[in-house]
Protein backbone atom coordinates (compact mmCIF):
# COMPACT_ATOMS: atom_id res chain seq x y z
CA UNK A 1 -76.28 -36.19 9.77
CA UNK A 2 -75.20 -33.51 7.31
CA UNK A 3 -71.46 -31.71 7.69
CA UNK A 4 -70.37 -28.72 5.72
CA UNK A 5 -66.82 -28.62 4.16
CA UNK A 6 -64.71 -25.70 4.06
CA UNK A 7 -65.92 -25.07 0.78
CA UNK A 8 -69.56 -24.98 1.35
CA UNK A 9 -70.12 -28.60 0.32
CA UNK A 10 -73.00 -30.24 2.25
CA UNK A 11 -72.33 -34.04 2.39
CA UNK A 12 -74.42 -36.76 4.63
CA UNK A 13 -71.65 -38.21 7.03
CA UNK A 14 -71.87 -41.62 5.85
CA UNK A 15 -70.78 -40.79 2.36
CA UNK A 16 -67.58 -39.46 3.77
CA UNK A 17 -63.59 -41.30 3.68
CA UNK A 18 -62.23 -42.71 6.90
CA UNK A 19 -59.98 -39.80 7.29
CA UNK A 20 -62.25 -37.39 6.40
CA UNK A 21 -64.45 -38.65 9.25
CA UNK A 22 -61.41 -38.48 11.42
CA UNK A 23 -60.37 -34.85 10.76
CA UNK A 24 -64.16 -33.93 11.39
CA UNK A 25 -63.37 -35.69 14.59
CA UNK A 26 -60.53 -33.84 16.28
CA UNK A 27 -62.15 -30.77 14.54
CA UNK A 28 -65.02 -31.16 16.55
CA UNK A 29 -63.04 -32.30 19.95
CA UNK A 30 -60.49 -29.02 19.34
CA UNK A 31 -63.68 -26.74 18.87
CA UNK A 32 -65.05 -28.52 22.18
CA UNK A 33 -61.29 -28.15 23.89
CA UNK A 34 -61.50 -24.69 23.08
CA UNK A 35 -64.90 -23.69 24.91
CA UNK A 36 -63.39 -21.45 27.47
CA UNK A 37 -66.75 -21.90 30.50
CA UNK A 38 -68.97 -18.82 31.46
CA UNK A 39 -67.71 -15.36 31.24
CA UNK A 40 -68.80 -13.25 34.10
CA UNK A 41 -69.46 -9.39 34.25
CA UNK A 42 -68.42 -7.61 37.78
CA UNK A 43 -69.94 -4.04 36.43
CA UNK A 44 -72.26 -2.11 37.34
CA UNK A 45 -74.37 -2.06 33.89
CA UNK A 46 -77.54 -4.61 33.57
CA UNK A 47 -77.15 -4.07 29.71
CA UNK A 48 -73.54 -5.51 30.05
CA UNK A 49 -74.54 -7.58 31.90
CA UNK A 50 -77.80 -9.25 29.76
CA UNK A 51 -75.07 -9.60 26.64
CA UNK A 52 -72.98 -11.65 28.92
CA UNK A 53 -75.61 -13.85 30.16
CA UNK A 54 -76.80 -14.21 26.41
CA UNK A 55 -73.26 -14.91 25.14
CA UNK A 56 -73.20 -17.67 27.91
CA UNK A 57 -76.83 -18.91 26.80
CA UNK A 58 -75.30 -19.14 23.46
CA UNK A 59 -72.40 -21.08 24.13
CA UNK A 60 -73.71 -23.23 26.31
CA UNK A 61 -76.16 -24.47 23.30
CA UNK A 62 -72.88 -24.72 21.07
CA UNK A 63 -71.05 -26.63 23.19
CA UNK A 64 -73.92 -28.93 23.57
CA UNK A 65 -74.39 -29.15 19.96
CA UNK A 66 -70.74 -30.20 19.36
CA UNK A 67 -70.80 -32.90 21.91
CA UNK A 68 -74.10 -34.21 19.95
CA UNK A 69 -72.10 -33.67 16.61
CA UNK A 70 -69.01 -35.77 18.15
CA UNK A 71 -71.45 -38.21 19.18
CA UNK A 72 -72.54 -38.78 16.29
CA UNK A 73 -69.51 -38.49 14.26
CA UNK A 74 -67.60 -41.52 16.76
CA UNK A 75 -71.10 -43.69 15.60
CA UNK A 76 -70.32 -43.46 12.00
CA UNK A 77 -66.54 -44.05 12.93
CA UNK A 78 -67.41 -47.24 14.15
CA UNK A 79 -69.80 -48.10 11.67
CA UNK A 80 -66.92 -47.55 9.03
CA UNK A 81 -64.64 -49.59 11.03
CA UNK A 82 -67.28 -52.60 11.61
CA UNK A 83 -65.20 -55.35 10.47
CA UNK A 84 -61.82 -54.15 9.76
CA UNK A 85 -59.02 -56.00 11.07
CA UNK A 86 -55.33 -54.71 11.46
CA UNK A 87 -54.42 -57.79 9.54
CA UNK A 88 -54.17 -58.25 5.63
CA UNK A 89 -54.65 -61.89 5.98
């Protein structure tokens, strides 16, 4: 999986530092935190009302998208800590 820094920087997820992996982490979790549910229109106007439905349509695909990304982001976080103990010795 590919992730795009702040700076535009395209880098394959296994290339990246153990704490970069866990700031894309709780990046990903806030961003999924964040997703407010369905917005609903009470007017009168089926235009208004289309954009909301799309807007929802839209979201819903986002959040789904971010749960796949945090999925996959917790994989490689294991894979980096395969093997590590909390112990020098």
């Amino acid at each position: 999986m590919k992730w795009k820094t702040q700076q535009g920087k395209i880098i394959n997820i296994k290339e990246m530092t153990d704490s970069h992996l866990n700031n894309c982490i709780k990046l990903t979790e806030k961003r999924i935190s964040e997703y407010l549910g369905e917005s609903y229109y009470m007017g009168n106007s089926s235009e208004a009302e289309d954009a909301v439905e799309q807007e929802n349509r839209y979201n819903k695909i986002l959040l789904e998208d971010l749960n796949k990304t945090l999925k996959k982001l917790k994989i490689e976080q294991k894979r980096h800590n395969k093997g590590k103990t909390d112990f020098p010795y």
